[in-house]
PDB file of N, CA and C in Angstrom:
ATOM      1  N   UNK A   1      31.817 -19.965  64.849  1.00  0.00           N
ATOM      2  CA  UNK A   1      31.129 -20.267  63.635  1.00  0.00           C
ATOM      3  C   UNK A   1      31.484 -21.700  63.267  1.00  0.00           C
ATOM      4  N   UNK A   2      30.116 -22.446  63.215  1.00  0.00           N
ATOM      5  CA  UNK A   2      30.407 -24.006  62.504  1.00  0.00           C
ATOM      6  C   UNK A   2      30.987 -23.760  60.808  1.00  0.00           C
ATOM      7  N   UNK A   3      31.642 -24.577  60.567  1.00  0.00           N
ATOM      8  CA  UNK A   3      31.507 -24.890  58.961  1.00  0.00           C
ATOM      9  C   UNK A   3      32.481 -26.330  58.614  1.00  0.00           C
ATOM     10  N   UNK A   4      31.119 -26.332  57.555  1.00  0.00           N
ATOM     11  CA  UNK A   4      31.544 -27.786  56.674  1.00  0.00           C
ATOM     12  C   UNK A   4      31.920 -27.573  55.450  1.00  0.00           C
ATOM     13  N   UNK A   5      33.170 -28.057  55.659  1.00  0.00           N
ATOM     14  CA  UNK A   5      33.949 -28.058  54.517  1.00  0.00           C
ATOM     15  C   UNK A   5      33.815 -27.999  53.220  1.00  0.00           C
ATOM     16  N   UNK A   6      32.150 -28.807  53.363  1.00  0.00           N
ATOM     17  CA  UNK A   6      31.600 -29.584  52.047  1.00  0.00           C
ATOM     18  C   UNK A   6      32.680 -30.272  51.080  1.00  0.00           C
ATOM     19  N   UNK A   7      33.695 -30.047  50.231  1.00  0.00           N
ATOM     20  CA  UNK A   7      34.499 -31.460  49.318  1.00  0.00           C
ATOM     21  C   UNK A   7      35.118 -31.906  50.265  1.00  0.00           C
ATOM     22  N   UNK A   8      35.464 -31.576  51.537  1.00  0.00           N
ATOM     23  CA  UNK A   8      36.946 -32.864  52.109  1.00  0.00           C
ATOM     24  C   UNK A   8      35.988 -32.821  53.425  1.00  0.00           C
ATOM     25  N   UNK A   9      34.916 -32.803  54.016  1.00  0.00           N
ATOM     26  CA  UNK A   9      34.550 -33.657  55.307  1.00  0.00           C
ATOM     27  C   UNK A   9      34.759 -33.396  55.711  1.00  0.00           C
ATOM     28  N   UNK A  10      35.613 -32.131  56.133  1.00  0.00           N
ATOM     29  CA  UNK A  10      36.023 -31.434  57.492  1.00  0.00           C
ATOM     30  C   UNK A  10      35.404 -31.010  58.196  1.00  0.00           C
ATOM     31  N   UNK A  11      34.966 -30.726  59.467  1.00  0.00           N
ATOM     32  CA  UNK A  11      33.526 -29.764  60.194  1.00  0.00           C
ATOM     33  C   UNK A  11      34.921 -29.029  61.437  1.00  0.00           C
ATOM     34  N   UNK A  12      34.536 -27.612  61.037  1.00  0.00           N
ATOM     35  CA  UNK A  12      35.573 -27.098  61.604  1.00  0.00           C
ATOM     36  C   UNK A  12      34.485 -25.804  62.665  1.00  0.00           C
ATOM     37  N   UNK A  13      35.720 -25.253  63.865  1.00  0.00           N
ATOM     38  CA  UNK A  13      34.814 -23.953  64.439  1.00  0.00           C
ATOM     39  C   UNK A  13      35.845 -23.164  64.743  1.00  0.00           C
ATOM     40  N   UNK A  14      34.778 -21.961  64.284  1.00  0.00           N
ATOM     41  CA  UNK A  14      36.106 -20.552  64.293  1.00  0.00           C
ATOM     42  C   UNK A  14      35.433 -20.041  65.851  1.00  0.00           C
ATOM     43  N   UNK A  15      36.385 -19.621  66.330  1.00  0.00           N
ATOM     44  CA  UNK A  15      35.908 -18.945  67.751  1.00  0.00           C
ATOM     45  C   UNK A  15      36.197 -17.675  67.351  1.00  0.00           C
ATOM     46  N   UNK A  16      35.136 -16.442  67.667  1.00  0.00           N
ATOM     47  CA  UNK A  16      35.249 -15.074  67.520  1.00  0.00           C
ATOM     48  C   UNK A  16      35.855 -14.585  68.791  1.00  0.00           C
ATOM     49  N   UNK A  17      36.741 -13.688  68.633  1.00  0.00           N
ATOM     50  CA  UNK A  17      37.016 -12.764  69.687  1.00  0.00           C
ATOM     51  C   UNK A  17      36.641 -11.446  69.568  1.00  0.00           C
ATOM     52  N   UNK A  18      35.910 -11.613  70.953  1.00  0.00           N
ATOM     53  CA  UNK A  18      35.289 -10.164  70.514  1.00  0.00           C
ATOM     54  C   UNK A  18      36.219  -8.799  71.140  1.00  0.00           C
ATOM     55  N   UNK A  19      37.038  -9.279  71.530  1.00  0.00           N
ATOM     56  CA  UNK A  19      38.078  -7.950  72.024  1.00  0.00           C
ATOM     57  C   UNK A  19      39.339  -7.733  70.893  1.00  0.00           C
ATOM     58  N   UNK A  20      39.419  -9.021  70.470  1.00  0.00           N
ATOM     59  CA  UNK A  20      40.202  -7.825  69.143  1.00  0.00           C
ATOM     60  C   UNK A  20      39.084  -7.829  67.566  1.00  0.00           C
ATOM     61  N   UNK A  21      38.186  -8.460  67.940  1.00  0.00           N
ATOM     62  CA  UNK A  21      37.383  -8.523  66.508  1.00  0.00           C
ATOM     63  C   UNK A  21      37.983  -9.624  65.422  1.00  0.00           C
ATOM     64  N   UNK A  22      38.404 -10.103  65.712  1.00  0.00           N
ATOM     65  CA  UNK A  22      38.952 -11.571  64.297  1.00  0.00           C
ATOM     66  C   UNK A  22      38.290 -12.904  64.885  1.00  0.00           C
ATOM     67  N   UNK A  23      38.259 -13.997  64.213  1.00  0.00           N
ATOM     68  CA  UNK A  23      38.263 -14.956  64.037  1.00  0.00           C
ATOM     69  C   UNK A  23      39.434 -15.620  64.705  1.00  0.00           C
ATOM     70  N   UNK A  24      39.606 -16.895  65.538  1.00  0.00           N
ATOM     71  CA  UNK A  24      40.876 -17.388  66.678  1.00  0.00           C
ATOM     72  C   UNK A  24      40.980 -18.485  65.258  1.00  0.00           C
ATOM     73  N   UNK A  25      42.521 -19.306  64.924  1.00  0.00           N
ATOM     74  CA  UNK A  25      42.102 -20.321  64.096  1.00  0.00           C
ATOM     75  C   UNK A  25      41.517 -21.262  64.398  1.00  0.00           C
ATOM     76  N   UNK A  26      40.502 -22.350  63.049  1.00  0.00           N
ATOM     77  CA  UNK A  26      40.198 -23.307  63.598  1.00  0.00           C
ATOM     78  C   UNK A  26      40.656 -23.882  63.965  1.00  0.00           C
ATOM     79  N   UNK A  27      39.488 -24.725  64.852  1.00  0.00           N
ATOM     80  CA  UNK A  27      39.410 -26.383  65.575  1.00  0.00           C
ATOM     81  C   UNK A  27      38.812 -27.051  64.635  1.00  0.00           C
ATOM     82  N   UNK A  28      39.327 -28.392  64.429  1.00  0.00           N
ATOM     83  CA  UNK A  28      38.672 -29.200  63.896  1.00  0.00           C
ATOM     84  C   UNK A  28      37.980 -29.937  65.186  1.00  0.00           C
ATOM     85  N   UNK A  29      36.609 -30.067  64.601  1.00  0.00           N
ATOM     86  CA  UNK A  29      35.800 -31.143  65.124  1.00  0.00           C
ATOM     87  C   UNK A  29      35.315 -32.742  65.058  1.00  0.00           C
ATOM     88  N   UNK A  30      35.826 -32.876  63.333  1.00  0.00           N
ATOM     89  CA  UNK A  30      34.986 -33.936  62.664  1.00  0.00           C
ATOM     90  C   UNK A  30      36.010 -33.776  61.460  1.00  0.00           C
ATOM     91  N   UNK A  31      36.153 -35.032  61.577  1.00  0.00           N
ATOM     92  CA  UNK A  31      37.012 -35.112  59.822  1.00  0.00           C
ATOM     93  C   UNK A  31      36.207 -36.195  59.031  1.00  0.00           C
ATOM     94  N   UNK A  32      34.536 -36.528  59.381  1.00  0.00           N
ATOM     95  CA  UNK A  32      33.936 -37.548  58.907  1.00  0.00           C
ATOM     96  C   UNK A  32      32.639 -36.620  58.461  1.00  0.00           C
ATOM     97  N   UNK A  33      32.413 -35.748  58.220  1.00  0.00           N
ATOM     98  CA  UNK A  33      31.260 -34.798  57.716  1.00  0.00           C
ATOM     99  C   UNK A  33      31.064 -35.552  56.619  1.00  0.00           C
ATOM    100  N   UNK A  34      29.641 -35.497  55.662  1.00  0.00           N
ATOM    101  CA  UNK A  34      29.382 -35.802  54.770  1.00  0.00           C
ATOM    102  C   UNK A  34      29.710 -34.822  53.589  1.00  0.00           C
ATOM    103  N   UNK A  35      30.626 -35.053  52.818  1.00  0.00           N
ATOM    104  CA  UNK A  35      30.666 -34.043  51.457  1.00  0.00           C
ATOM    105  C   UNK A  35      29.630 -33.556  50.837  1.00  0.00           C
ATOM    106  N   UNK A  36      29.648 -32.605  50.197  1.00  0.00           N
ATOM    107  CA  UNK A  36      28.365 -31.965  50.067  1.00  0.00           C
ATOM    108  C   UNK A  36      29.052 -31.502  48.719  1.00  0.00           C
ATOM    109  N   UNK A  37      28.443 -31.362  47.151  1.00  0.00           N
ATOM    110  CA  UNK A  37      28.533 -30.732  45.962  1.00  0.00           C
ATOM    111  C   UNK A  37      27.404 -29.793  45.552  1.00  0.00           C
ATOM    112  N   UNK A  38      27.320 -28.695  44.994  1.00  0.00           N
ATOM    113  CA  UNK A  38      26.723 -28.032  44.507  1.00  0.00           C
ATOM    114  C   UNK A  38      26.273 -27.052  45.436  1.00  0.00           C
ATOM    115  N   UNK A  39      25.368 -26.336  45.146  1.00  0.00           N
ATOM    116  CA  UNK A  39      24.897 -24.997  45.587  1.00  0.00           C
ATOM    117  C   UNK A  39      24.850 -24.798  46.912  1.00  0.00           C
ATOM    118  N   UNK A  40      25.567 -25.452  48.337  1.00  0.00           N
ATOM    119  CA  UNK A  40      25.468 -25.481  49.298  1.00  0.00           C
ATOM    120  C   UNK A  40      26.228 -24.289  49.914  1.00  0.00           C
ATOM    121  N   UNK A  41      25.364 -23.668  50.926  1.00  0.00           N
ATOM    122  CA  UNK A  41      25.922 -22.565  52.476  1.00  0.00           C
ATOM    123  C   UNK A  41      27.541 -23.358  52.670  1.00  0.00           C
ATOM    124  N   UNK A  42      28.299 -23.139  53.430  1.00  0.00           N
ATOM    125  CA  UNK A  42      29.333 -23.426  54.131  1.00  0.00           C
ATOM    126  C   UNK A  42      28.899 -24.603  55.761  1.00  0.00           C
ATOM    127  N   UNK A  43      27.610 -24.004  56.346  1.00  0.00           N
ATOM    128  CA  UNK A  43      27.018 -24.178  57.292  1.00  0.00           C
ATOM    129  C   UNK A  43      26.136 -25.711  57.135  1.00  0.00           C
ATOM    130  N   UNK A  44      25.854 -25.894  55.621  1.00  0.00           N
ATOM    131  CA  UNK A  44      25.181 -27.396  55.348  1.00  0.00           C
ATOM    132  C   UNK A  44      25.526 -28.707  55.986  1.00  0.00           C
ATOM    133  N   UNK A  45      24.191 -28.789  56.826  1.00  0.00           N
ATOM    134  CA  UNK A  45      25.007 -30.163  57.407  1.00  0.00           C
ATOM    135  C   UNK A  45      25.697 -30.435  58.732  1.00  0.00           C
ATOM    136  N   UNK A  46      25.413 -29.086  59.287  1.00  0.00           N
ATOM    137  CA  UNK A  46      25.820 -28.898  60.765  1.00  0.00           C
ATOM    138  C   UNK A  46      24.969 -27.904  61.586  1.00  0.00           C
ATOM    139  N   UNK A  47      24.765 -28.198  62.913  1.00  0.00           N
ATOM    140  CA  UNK A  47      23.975 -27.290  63.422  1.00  0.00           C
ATOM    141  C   UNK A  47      24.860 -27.461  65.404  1.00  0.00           C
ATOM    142  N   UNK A  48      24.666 -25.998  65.961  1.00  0.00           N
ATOM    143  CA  UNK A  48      25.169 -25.812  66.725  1.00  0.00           C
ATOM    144  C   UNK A  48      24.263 -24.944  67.839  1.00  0.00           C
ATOM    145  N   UNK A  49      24.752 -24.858  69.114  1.00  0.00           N
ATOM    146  CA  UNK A  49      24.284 -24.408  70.495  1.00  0.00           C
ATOM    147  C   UNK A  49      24.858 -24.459  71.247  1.00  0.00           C
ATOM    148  N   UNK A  50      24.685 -23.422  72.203  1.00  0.00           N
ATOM    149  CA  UNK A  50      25.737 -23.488  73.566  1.00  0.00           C
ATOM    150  C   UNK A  50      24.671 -23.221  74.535  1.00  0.00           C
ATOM    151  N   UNK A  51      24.477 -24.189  75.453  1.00  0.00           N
ATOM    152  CA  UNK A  51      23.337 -24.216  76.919  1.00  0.00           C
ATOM    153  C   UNK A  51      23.843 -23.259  77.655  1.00  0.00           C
ATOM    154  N   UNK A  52      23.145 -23.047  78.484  1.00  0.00           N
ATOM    155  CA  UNK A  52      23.553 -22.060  79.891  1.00  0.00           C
ATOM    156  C   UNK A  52      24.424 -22.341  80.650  1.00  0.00           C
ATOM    157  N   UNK A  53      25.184 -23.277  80.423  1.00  0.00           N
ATOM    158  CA  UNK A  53      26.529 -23.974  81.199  1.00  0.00           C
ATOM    159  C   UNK A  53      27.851 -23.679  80.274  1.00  0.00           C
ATOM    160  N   UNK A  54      27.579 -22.925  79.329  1.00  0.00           N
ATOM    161  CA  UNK A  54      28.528 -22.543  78.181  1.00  0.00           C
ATOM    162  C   UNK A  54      29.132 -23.908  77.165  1.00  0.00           C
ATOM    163  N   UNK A  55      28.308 -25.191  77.537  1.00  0.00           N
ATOM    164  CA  UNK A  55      28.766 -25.876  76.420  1.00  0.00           C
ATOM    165  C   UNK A  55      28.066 -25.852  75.134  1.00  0.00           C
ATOM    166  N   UNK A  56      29.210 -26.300  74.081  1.00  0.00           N
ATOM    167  CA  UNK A  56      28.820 -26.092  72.854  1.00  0.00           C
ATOM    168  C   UNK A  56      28.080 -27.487  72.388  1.00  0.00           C
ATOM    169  N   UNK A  57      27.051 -27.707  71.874  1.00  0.00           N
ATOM    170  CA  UNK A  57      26.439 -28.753  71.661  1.00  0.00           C
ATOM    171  C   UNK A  57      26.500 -28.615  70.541  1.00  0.00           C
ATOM    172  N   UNK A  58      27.087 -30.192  69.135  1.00  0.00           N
ATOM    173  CA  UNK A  58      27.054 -29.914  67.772  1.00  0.00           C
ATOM    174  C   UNK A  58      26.668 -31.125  67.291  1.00  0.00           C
ATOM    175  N   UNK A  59      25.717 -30.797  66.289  1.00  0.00           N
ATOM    176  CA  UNK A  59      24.745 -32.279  65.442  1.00  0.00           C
ATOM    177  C   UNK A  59      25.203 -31.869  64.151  1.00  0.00           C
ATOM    178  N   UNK A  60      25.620 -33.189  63.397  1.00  0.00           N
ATOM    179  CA  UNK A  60      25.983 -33.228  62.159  1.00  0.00           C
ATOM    180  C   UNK A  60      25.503 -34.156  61.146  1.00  0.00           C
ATOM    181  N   UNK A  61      25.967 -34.151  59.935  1.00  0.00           N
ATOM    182  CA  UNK A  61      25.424 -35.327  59.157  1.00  0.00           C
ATOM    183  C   UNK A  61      26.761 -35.674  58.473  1.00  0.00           C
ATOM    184  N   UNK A  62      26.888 -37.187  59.145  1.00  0.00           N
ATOM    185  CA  UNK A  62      28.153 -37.783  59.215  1.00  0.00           C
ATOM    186  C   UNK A  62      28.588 -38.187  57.590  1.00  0.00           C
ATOM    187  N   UNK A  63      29.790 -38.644  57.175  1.00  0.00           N
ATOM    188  CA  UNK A  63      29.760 -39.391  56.184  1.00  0.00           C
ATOM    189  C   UNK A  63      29.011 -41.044  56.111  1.00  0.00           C
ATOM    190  N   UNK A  64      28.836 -41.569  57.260  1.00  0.00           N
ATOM    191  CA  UNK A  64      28.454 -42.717  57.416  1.00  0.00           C
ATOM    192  C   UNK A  64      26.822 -42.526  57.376  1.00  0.00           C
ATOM    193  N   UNK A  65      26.126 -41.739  56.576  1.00  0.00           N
ATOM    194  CA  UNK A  65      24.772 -40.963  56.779  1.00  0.00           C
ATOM    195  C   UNK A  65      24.065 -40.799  57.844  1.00  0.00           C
ATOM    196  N   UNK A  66      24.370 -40.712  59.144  1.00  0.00           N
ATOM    197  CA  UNK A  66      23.849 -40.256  60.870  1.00  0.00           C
ATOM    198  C   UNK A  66      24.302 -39.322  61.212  1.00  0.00           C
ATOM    199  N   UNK A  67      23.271 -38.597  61.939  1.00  0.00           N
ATOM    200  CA  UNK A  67      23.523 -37.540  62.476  1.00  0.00           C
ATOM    201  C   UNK A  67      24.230 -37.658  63.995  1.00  0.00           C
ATOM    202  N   UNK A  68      25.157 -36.928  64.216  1.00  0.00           N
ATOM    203  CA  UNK A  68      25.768 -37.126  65.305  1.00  0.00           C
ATOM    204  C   UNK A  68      26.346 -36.347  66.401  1.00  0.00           C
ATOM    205  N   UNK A  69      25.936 -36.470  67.552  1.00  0.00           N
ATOM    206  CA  UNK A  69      26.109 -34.995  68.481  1.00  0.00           C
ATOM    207  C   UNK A  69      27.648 -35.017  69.523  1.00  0.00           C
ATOM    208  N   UNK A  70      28.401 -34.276  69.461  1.00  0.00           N
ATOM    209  CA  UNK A  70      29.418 -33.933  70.663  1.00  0.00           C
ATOM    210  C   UNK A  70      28.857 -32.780  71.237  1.00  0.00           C
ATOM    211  N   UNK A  71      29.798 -32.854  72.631  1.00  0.00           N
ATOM    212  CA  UNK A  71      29.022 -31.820  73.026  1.00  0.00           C
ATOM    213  C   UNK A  71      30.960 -31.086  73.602  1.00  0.00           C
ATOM    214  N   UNK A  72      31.057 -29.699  73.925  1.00  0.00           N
ATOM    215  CA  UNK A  72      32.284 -29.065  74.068  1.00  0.00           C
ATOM    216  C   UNK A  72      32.128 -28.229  74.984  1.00  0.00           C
ATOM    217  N   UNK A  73      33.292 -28.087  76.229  1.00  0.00           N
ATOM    218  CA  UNK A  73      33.434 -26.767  76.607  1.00  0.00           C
ATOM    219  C   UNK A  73      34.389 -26.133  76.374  1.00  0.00           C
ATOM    220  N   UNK A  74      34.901 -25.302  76.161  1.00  0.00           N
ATOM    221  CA  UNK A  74      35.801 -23.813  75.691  1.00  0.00           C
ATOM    222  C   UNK A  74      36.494 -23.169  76.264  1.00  0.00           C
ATOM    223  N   UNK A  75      37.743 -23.369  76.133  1.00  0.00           N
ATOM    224  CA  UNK A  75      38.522 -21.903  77.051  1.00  0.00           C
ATOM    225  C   UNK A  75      39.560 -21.189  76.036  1.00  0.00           C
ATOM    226  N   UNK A  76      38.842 -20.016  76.287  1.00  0.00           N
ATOM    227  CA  UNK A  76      39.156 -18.507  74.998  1.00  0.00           C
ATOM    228  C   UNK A  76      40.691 -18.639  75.399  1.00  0.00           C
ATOM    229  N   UNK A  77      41.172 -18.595  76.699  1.00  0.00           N
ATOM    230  CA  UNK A  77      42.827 -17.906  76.765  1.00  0.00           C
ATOM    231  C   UNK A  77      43.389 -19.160  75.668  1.00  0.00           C
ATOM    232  N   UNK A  78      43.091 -20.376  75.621  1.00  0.00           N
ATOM    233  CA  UNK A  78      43.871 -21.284  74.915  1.00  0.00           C
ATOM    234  C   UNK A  78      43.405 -21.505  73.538  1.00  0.00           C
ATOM    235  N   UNK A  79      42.226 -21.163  73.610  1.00  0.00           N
ATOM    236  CA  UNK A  79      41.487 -21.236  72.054  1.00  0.00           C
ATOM    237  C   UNK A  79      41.656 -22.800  71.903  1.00  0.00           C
ATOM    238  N   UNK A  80      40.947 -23.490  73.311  1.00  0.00           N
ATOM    239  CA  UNK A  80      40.870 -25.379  73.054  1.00  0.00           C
ATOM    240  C   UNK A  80      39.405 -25.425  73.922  1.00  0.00           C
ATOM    241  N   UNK A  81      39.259 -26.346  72.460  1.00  0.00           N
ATOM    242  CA  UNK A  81      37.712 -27.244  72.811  1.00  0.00           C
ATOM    243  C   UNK A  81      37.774 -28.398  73.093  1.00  0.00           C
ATOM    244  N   UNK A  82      37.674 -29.115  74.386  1.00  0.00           N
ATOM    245  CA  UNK A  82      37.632 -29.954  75.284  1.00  0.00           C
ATOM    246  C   UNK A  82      36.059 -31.161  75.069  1.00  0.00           C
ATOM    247  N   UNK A  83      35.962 -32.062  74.604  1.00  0.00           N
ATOM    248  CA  UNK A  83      34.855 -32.883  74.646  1.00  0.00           C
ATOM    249  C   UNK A  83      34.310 -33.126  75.582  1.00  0.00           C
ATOM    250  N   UNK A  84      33.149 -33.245  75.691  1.00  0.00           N
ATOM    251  CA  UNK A  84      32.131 -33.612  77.465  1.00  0.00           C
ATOM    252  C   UNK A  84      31.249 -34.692  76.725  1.00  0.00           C
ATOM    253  N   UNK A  85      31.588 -36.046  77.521  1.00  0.00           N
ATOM    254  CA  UNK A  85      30.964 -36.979  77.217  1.00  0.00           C
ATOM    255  C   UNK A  85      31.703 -37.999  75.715  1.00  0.00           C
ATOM    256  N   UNK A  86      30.678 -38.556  75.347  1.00  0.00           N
ATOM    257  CA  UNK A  86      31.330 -39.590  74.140  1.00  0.00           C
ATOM    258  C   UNK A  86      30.346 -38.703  73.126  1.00  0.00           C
ATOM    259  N   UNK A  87      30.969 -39.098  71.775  1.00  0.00           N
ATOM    260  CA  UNK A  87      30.207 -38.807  70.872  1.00  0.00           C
ATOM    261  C   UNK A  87      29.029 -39.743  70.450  1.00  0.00           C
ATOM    262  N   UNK A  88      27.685 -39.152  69.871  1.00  0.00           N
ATOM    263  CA  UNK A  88      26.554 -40.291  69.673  1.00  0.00           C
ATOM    264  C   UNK A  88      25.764 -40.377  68.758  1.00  0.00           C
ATOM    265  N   UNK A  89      25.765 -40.933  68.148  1.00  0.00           N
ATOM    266  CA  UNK A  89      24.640 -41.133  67.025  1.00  0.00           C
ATOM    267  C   UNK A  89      23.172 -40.999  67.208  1.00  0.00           C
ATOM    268  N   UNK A  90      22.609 -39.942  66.475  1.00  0.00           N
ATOM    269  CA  UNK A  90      21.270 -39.656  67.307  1.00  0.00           C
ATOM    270  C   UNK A  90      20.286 -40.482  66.741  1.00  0.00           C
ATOM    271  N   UNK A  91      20.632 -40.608  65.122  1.00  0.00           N
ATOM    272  CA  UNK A  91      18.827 -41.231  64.577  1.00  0.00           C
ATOM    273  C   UNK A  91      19.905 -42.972  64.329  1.00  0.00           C
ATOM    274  N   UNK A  92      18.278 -43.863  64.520  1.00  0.00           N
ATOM    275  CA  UNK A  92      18.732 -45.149  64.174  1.00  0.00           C
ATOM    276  C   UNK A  92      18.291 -45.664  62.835  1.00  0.00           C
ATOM    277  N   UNK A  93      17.710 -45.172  61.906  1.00  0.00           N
ATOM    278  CA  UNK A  93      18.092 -45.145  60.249  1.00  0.00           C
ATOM    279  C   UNK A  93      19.210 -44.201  59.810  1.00  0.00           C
ATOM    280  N   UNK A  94      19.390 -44.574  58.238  1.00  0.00           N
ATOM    281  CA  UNK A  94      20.211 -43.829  57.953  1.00  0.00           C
ATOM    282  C   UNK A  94      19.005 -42.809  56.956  1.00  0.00           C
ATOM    283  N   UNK A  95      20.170 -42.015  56.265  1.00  0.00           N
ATOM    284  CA  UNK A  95      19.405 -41.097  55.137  1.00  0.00           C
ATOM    285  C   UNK A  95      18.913 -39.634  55.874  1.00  0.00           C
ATOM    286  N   UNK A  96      19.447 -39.395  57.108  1.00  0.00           N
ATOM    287  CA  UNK A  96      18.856 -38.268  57.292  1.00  0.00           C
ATOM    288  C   UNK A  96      19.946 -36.961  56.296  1.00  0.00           C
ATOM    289  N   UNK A  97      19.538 -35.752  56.564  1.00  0.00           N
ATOM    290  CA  UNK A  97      20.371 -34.648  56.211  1.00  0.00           C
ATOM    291  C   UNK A  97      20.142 -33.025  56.795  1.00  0.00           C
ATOM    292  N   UNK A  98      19.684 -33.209  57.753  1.00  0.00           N
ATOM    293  CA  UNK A  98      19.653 -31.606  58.017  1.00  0.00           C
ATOM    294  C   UNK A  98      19.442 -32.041  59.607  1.00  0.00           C
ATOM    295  N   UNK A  99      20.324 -31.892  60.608  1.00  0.00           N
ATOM    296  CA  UNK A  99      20.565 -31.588  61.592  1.00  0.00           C
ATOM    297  C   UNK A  99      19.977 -30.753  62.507  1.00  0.00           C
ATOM    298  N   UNK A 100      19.392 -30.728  63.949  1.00  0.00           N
ATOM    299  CA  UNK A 100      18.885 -29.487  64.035  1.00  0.00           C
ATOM    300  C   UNK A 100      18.903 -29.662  65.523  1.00  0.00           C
ATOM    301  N   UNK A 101      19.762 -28.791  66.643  1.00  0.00           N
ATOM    302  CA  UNK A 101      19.557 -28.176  67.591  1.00  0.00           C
ATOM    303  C   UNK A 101      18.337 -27.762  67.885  1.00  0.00           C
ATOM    304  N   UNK A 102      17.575 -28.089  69.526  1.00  0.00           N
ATOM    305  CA  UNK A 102      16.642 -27.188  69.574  1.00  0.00           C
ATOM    306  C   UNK A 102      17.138 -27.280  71.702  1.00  0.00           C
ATOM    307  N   UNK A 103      16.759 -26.335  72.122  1.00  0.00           N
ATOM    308  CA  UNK A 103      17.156 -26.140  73.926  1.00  0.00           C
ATOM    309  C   UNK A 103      16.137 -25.427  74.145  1.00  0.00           C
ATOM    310  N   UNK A 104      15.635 -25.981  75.263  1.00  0.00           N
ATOM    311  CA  UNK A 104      14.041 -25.526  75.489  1.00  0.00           C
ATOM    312  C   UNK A 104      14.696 -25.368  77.129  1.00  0.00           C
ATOM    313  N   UNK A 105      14.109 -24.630  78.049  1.00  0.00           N
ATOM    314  CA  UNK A 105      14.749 -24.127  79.371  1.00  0.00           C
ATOM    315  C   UNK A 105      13.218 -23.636  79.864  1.00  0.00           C
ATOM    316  N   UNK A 106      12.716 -24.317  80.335  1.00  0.00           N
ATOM    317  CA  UNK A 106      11.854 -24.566  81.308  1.00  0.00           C
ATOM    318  C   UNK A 106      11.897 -23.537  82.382  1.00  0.00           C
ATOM    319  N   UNK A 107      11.014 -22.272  83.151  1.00  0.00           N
ATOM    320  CA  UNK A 107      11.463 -21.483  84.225  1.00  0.00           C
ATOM    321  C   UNK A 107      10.025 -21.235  84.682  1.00  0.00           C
ATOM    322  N   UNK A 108      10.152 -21.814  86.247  1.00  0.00           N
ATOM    323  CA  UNK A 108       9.193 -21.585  87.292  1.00  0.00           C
ATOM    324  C   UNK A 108       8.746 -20.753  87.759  1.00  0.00           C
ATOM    325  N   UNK A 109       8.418 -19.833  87.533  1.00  0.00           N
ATOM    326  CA  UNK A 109       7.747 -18.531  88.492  1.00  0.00           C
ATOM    327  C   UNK A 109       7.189 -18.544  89.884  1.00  0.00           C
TER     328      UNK A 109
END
């Protein structure tokens, strides 16, 4: 589960285990999230995916107002998320705010 902190900028991920049923503690991802006040989800401001290669792909809306993607792979025995690649700034204005994953998988018949 993504979540943004919303008052302190944190963008954190809980990894579920599904063999004992809890939550593993977080990882921080991002200590540059954009703060968020008022009536906001936990989830505002971040959006997430994992491709068929099991990485986690995550777009955010930075404090510096850009949205920005890492991408992660995962290993449950250690409960550590490992970066793949550099992190990147996706849009070249600023002012965006809602983030959005989309994985489209193409299959030939």
């Amino acid at each position: 589960m993504l979540v943004n902190t919303r008052n302190t900028g944190i963008l954190k991920d809980y990894a579920f285990d599904t063999t004992s049923n809890t939550f593993k503690p977080a990882l921080t991802l991002a200590s540059d999230s954009h703060s968020l006040s008022g009536d906001y989800v936990g989830t505002s401001g971040v959006s997430g995916m994992v491709d068929q290669s099991g990485t986690l792909h995550v777009a955010y809306w930075s404090s510096a107002n850009h949205i920005v993607h890492m991408a992660y792979t995962y290993d449950s025995s250690t409960n550590i998320l490992t970066q793949v690649g550099s992190t990147t700034q996706v849009d070249a204005a600023a002012a965006p705010t809602i983030p959005q994953l989309l994985y489209l998988h193409w299959i030939t018949l």
